[in-house]
Protein backbone atom coordinates (compact mmCIF):
# COMPACT_ATOMS: atom_id res chain seq x y z
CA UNK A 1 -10.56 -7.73 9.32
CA UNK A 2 -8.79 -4.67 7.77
CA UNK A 3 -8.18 -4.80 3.86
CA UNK A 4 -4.85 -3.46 2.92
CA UNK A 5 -3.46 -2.69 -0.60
CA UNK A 6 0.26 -2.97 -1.25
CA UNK A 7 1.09 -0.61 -3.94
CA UNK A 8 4.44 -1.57 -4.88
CA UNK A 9 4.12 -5.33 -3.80
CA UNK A 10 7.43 -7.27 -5.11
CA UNK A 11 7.97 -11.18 -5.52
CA UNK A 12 11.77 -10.59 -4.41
CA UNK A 13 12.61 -11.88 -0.70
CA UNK A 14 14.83 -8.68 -0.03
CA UNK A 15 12.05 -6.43 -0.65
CA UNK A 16 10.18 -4.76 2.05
CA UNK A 17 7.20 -5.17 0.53
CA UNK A 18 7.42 -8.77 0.54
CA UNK A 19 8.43 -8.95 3.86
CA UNK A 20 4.98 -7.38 4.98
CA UNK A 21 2.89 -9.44 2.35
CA UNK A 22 4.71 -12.63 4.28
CA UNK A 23 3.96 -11.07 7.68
CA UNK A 24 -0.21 -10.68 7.26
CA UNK A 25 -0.44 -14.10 5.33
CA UNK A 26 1.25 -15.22 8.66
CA UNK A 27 -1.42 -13.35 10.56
CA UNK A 28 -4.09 -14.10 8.18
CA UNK A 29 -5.19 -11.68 6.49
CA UNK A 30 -4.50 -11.98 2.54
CA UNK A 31 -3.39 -8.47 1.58
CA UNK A 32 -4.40 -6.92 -1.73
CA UNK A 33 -1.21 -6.53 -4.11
CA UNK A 34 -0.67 -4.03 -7.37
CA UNK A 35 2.61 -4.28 -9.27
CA UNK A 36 2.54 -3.07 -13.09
CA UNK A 37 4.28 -6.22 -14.72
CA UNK A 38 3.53 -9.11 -12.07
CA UNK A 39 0.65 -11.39 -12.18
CA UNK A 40 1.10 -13.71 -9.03
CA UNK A 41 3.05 -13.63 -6.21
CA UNK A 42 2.86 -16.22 -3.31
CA UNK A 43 -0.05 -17.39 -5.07
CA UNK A 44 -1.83 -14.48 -5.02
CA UNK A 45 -2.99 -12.27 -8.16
CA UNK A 46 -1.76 -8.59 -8.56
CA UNK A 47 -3.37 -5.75 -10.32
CA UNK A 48 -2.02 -4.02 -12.97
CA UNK A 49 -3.71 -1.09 -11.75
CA UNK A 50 -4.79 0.77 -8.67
CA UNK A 51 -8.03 1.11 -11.00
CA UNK A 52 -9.13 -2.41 -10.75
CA UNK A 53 -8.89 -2.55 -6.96
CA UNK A 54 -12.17 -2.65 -5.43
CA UNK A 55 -12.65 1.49 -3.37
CA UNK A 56 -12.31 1.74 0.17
CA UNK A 57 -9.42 -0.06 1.51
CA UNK A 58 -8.52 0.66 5.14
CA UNK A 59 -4.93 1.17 4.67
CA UNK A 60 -3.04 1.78 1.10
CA UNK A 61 0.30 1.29 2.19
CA UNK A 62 3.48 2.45 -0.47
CA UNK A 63 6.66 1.27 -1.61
CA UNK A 64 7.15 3.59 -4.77
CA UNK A 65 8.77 6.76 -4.93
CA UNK A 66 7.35 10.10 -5.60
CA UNK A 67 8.10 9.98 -8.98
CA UNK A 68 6.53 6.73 -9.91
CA UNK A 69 3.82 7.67 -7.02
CA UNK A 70 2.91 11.22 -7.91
CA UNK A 71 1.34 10.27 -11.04
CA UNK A 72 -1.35 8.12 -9.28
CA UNK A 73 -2.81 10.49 -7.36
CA UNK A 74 -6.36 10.52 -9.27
CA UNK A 75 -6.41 6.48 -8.58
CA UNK A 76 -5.64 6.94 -5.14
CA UNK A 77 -8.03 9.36 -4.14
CA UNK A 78 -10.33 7.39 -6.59
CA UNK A 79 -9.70 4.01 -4.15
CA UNK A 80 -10.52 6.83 -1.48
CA UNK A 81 -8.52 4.66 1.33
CA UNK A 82 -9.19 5.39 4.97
CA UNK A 83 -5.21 5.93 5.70
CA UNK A 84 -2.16 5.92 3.45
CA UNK A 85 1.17 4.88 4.72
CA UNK A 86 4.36 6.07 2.82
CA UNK A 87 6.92 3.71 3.99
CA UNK A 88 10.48 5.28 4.22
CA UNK A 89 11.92 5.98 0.44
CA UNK A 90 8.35 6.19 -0.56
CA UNK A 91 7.58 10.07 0.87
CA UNK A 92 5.21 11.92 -1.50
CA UNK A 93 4.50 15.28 0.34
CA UNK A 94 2.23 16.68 -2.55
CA UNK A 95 0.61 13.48 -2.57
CA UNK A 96 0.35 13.40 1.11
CA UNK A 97 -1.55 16.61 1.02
CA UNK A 98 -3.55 16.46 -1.68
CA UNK A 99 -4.81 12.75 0.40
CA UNK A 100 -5.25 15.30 3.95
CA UNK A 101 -7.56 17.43 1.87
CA UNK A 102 -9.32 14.78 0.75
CA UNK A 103 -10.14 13.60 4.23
CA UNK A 104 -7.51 10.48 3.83
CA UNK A 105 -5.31 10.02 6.94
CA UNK A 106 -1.45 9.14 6.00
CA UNK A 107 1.99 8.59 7.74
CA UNK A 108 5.44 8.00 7.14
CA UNK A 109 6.29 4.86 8.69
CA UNK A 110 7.46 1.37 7.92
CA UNK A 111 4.54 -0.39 7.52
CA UNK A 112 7.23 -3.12 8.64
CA UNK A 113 7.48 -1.62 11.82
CA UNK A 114 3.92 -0.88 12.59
CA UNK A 115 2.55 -4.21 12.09
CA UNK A 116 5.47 -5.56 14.83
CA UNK A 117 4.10 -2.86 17.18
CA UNK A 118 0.46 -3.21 16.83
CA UNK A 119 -0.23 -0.19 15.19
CA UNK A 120 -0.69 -1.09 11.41
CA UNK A 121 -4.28 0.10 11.39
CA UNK A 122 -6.41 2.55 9.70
């Protein structure tokens, strides 16, 4: 089972983020969930912090911009992910290449979209 980390993970229906967090619960797999100023959501607790997520995820997928996103590149390369998805709104190219040089894989995709497909994987 893969271990994903939602950065940007939102308690509001409309969201995309919740939408995914809804679609692996349905699938099973209990995602890991950071928003700065929620504590639950569906039950499930959210760091404050990319910092207090345990390193190595396989997939760190993204819902914040580049300017709320850019400014946690040391965590992210810190959590040292095995691919980063930057789901559309979300593009970071600096970030995205400062991950490739790090050996991290990413993509622009909706992480929405991937998981219907079969190809939300590291």
């Amino acid at each position: 089972m893969q271990t994903i980390v939602i950065l940007g993970a939102s308690h509001k229906p409309e969201r995309a983020s919740n939408r995914l967090l809804n679609r692996l619960l349905e699938r099973d797999i209990t995602p890991v969930l950071v928003h700065t100023a929620i504590e639950t959501i569906a039950g499930l607790p959210v760091h404050k912090t990319l910092a207090t997520v345990p390193p190595g995820p396989d997939i760190l997928t993204v819902y914040l911009g580049a300017p709320r996103s850019a400014p946690l590149e040391a965590d992210i390369l810190k959590l040292a992910p095995r691919k980063v998805i930057f789901n559309p709104g979300a593009e970071n190219p600096g970030l995205e290449t400062s991950l490739n040089e790090a050996g991290i894989a990413t993509e622009n995709a909706c992480s929405l979209v991937l998981l219907s497909q079969g190809l939300f994987k590291a």
